[in-house]
N, C-alpha and C. Protein backbone atom coordinates (compact mmCIF):
# COMPACT_ATOMS: atom_id res chain seq x y z
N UNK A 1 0.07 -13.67 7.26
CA UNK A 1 -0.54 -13.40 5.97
C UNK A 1 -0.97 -14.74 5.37
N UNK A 2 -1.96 -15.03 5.21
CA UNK A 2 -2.84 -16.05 3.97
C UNK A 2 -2.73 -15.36 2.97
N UNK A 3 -2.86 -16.18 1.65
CA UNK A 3 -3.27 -16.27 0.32
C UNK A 3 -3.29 -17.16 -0.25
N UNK A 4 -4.52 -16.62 -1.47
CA UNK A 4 -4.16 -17.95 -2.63
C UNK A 4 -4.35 -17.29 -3.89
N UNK A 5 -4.25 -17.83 -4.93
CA UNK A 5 -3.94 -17.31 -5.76
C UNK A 5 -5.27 -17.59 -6.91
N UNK A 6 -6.15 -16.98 -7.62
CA UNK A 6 -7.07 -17.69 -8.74
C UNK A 6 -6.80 -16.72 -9.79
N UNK A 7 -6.63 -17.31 -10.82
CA UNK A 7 -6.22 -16.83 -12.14
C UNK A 7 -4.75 -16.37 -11.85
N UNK A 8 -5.21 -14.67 -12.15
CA UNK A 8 -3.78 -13.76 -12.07
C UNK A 8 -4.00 -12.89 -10.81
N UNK A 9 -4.86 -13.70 -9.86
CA UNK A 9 -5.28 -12.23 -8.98
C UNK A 9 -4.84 -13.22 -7.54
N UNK A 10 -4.34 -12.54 -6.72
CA UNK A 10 -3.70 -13.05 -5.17
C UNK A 10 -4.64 -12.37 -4.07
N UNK A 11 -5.54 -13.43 -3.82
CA UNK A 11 -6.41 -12.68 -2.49
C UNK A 11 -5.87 -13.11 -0.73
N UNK A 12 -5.73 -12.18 -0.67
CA UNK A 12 -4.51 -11.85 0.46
C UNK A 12 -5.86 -11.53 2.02
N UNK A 13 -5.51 -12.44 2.65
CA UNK A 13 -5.85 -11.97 4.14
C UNK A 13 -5.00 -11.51 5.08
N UNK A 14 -5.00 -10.76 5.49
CA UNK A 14 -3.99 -10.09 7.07
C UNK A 14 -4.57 -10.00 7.88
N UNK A 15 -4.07 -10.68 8.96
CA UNK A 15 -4.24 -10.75 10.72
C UNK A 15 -3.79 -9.70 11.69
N UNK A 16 -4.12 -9.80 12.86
CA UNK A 16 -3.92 -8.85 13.42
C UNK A 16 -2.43 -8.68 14.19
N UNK A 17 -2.18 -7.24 13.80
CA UNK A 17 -0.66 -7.44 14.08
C UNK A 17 0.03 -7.28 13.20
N UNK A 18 -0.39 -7.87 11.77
CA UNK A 18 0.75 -7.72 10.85
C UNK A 18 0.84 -6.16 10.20
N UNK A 19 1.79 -5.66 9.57
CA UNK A 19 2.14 -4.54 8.93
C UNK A 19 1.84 -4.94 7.40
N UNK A 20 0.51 -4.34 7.03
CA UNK A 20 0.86 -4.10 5.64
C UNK A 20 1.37 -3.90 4.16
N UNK A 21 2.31 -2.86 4.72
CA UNK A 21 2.99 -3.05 3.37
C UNK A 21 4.05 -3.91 3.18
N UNK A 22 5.40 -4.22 4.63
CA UNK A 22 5.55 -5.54 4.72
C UNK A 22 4.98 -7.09 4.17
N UNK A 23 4.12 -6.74 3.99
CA UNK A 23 3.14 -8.27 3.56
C UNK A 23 3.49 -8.11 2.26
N UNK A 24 2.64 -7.07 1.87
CA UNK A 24 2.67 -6.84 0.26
C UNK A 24 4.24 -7.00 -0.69
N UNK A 25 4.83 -6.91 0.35
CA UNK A 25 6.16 -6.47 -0.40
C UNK A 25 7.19 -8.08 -0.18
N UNK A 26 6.65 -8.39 0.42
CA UNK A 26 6.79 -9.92 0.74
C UNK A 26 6.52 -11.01 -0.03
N UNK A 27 5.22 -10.66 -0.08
CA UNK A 27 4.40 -11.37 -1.29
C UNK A 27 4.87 -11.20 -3.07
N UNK A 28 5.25 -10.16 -3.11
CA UNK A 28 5.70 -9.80 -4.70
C UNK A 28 7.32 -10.20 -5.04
N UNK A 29 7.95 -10.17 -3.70
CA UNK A 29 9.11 -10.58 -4.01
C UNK A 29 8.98 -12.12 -3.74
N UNK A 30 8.11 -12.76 -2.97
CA UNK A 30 8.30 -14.41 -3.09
C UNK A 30 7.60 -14.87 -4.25
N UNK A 31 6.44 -14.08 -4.74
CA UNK A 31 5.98 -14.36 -5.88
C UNK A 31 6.25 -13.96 -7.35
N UNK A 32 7.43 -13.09 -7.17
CA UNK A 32 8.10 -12.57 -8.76
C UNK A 32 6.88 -11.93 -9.16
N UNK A 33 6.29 -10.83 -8.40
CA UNK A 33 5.16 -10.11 -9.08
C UNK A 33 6.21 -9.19 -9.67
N UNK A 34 5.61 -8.82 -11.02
CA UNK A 34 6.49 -7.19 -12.19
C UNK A 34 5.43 -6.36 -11.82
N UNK A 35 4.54 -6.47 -11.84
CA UNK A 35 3.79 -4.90 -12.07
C UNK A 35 2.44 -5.87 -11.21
N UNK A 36 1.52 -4.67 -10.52
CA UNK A 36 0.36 -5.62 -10.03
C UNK A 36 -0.54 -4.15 -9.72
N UNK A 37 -2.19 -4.78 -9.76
CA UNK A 37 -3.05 -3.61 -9.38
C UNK A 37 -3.63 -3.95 -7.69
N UNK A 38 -3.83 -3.14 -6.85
CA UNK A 38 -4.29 -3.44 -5.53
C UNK A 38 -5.06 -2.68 -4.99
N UNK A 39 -6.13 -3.44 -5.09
CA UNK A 39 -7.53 -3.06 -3.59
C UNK A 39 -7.88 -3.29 -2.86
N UNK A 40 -8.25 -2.72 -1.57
CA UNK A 40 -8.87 -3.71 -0.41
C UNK A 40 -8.83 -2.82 0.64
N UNK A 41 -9.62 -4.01 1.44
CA UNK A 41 -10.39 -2.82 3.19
C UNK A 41 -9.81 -3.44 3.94
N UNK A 42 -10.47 -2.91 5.27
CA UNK A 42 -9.57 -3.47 6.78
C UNK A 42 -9.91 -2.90 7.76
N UNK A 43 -9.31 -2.77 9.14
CA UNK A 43 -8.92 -2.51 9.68
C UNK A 43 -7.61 -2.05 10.67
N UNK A 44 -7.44 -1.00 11.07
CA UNK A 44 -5.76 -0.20 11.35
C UNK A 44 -5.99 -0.18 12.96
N UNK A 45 -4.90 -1.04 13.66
CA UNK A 45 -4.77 -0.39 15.03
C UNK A 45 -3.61 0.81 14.93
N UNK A 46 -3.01 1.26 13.96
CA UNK A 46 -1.97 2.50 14.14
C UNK A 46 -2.06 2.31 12.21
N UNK A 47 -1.11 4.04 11.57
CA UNK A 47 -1.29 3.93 10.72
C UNK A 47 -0.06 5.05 10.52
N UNK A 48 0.32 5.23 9.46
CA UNK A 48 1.63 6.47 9.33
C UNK A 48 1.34 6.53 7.34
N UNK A 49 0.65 7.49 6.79
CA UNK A 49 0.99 8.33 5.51
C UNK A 49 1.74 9.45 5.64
N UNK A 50 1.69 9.08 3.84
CA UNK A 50 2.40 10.77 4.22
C UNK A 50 1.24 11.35 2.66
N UNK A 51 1.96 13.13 2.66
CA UNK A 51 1.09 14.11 1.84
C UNK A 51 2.63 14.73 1.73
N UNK A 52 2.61 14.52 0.08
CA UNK A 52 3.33 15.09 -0.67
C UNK A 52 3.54 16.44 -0.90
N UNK A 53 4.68 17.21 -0.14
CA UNK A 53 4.64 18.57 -0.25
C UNK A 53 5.70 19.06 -1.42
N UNK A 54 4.95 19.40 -2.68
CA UNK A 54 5.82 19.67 -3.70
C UNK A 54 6.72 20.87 -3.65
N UNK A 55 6.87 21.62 -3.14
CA UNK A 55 7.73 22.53 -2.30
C UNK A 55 9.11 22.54 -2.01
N UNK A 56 9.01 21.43 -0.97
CA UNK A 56 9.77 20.90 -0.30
C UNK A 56 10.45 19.27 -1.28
N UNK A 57 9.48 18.92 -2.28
CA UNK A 57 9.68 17.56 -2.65
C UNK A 57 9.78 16.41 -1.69
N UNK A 58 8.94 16.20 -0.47
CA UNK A 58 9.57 15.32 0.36
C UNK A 58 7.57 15.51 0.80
N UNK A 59 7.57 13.75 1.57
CA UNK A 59 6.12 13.65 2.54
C UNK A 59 6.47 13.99 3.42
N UNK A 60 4.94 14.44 3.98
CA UNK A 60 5.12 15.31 5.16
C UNK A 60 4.29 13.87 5.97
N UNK A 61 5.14 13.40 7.25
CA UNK A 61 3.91 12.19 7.52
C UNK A 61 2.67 12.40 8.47
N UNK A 62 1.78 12.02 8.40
CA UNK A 62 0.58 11.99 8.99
C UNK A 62 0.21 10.94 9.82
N UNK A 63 0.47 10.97 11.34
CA UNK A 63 0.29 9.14 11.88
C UNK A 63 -1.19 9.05 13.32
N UNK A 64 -1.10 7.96 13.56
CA UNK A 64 -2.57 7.50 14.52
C UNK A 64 -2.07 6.41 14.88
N UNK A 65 -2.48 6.57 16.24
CA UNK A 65 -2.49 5.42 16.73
C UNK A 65 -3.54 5.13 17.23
N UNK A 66 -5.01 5.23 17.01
CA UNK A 66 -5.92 5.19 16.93
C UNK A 66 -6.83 3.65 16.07
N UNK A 67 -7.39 3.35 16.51
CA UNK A 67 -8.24 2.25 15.61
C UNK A 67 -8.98 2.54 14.75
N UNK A 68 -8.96 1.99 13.61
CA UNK A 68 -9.89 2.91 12.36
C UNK A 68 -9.85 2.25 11.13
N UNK A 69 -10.73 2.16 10.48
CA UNK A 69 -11.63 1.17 9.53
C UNK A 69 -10.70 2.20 8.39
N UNK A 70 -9.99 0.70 7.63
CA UNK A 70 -9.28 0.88 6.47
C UNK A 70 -10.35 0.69 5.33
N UNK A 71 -10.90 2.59 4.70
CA UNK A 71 -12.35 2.27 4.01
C UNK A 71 -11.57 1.97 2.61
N UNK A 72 -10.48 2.85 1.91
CA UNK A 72 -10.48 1.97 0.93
C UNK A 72 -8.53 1.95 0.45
N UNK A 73 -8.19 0.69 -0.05
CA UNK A 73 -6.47 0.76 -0.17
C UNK A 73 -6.84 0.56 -1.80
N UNK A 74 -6.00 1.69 -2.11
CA UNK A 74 -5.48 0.91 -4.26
C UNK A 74 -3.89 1.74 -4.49
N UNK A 75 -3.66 1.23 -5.15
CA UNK A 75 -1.90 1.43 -5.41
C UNK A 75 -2.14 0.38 -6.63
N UNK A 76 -0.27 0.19 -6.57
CA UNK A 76 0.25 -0.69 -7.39
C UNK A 76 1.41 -1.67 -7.01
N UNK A 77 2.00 -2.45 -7.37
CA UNK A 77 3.35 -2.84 -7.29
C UNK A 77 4.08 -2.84 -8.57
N UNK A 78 5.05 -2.19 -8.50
CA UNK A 78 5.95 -2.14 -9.88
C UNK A 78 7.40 -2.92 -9.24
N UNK A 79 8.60 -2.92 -9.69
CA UNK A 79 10.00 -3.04 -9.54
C UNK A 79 10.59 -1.36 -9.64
N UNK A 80 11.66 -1.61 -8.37
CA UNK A 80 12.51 -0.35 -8.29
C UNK A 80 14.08 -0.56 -8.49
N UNK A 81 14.85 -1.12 -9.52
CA UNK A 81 16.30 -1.27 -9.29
C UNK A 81 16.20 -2.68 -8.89
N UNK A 82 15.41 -3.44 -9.69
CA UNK A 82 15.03 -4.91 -9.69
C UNK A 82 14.21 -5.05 -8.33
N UNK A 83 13.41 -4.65 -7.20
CA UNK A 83 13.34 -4.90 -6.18
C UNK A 83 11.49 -4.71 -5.97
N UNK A 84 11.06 -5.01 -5.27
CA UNK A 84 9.16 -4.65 -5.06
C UNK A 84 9.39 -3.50 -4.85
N UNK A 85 8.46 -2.29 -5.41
CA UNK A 85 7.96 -1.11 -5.31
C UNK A 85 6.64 -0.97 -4.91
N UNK A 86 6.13 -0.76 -3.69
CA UNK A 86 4.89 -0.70 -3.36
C UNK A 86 4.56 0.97 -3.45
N UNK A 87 3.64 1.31 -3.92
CA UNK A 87 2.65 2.59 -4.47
C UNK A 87 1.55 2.45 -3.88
N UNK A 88 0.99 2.47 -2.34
CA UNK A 88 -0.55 2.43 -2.40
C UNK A 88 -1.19 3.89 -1.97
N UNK A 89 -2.60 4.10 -1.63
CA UNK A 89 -3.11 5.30 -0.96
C UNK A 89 -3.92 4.76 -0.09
N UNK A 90 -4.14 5.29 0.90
CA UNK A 90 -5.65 4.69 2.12
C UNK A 90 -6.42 6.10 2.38
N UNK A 91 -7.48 5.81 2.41
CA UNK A 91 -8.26 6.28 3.35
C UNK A 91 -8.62 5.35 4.37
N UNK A 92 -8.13 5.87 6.01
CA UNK A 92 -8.62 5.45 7.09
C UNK A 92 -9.56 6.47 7.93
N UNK A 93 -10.95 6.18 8.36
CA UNK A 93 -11.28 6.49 9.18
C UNK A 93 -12.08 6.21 10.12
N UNK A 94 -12.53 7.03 11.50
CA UNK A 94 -13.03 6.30 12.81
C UNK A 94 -14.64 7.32 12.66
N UNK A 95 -15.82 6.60 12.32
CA UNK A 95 -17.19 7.26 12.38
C UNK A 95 -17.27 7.70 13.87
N UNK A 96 -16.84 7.22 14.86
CA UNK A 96 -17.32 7.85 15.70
C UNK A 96 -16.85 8.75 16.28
N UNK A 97 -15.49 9.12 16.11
CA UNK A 97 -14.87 10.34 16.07
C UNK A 97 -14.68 11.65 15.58
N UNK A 98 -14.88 10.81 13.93
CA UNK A 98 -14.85 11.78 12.79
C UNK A 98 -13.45 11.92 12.32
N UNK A 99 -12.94 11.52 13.02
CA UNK A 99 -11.33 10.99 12.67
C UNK A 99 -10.96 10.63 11.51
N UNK A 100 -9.92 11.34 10.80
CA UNK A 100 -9.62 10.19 9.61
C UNK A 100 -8.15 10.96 8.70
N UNK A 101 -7.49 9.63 7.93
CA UNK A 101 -6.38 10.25 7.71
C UNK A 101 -6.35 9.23 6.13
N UNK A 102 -5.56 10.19 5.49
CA UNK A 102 -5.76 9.82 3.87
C UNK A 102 -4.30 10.11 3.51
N UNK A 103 -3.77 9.39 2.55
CA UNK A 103 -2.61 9.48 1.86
C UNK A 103 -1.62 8.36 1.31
N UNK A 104 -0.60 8.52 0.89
CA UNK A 104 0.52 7.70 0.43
C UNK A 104 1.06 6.93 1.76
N UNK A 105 0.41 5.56 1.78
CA UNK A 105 0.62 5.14 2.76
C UNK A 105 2.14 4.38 2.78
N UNK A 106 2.60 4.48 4.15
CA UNK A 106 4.03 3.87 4.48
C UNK A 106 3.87 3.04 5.64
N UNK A 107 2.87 2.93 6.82
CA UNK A 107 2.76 1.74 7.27
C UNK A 107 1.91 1.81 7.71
N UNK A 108 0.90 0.65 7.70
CA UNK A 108 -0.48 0.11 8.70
C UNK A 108 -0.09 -1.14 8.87
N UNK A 109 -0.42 -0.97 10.33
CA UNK A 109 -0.84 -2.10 11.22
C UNK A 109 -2.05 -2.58 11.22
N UNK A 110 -2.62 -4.11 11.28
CA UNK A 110 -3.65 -4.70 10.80
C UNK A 110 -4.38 -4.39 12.47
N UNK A 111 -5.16 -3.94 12.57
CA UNK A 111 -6.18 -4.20 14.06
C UNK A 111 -7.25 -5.21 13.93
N UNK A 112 -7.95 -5.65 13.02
CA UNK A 112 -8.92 -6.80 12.95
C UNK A 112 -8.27 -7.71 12.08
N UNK A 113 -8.49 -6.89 10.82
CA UNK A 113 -8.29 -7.82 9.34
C UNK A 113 -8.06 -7.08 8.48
N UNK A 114 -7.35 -7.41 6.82
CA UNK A 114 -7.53 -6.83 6.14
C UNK A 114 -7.72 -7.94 5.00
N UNK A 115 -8.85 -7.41 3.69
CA UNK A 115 -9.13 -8.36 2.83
C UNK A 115 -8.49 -7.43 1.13
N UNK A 116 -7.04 -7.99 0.98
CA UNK A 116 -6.73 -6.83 -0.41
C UNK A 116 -6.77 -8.49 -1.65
N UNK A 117 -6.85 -7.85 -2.73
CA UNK A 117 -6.74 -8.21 -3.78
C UNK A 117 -5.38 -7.29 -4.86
N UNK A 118 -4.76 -8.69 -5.18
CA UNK A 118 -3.36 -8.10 -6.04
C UNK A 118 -3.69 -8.95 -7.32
N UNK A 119 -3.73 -7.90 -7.94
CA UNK A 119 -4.32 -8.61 -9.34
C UNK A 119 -2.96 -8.67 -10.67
N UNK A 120 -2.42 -9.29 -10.52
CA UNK A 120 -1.11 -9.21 -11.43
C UNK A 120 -1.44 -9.38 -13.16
N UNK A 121 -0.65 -8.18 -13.25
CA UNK A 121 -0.70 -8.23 -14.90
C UNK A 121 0.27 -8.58 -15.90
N UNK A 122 0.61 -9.35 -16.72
CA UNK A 122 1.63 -9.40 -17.36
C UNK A 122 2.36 -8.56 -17.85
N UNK A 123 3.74 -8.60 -17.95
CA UNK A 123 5.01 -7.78 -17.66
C UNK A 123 5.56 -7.36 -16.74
N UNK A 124 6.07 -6.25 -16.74
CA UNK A 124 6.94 -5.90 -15.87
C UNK A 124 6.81 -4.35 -15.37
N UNK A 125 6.85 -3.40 -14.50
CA UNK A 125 7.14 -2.12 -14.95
C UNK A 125 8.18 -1.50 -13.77
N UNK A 126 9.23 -0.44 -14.66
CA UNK A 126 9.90 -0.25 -13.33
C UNK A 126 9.38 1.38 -12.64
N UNK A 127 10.56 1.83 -12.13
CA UNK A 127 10.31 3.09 -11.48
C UNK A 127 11.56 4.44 -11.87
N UNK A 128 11.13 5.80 -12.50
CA UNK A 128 12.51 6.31 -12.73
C UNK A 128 12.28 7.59 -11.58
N UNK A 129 13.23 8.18 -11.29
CA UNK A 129 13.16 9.33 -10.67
C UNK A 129 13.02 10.64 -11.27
N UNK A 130 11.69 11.52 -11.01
CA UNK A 130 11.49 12.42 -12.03
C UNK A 130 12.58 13.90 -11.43
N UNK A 131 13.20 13.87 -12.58
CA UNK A 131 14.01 15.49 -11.42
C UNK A 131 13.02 16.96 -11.31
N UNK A 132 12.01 16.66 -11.73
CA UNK A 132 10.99 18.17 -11.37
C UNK A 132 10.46 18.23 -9.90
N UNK A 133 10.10 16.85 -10.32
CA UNK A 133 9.34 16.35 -8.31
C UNK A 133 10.31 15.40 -7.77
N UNK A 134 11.47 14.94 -7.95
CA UNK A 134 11.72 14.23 -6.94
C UNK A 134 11.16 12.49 -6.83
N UNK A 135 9.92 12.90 -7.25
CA UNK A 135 9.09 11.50 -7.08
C UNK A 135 9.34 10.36 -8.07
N UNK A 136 9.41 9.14 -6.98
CA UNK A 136 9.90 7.40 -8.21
C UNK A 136 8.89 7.38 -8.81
N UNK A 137 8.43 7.48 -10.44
CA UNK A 137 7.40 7.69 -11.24
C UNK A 137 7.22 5.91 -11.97
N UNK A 138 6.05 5.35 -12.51
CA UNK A 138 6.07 4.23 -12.88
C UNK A 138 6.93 4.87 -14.18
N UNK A 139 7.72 3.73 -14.76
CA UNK A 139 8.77 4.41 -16.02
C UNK A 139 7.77 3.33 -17.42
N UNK A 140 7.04 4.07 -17.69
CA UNK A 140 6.08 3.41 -19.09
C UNK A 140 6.29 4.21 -20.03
């Protein structure tokens, strides 16, 4: 992982090989990020979301091991019990297949590159657990 940092925003390169949200979560805890906004493209040699089945309260995961153009990543980073909370979504997909997989992502692997932007905002925000869904909610 490269970065540097201008203003309040961390422009982050990933190589091939590295895991994603690993990075991210790396980065916020060496950098004392509280709360942060995140976008960015890429490329995925494998990929694992999940799709929230409110039902059940639990993701259902969705994975590839397939190569496929990371068209767009945004989330967040908050704190969970003092710790990085990564929140993102992807759409990945392969044009020439028609292939493609969308959701609450939990791990991509970098296959070319990926170019995200973490734009940190002042404060902090944490995460509570909602008891209707189950789900760690930003706590604002």
């Amino acid at each position: 992982m490269h970065y540097k940092k201008i203003a309040e925003t961390f422009i982050v390169r990933l190589e091939i090989g590295e895991e994603l949200c690993e990075c991210l979560l790396s980065l916020a805890e060496k950098e004392g990020i509280g709360i942060a906004e995140i976008s960015g493209i890429g490329a995925a040699s494998s990929a694992q979301a999940g799709i929230f089945d409110a039902a059940s309260k639990s993701y259902v995961p969705v994975e590839t091991e397939d190569y496929m153009e990371l068209v767009s990543l945004t989330g967040n980073l908050t704190r969970k019990d003092g710790r990085p909370y990564l929140h993102v979504h992807a759409l990945l997909a392969d044009p020439v297949s028609g292939k493609s997989l969308a959701g609450h992502l939990t791990r991509l692997v970098i296959g070319a590159t990926a170019e995200i932007f973490v734009r940190v905002l002042p404060g902090e925000a944490g995460r509570m657990v909602c008891g209707e869904t189950g789900l760690n909610l930003m706590d604002v």
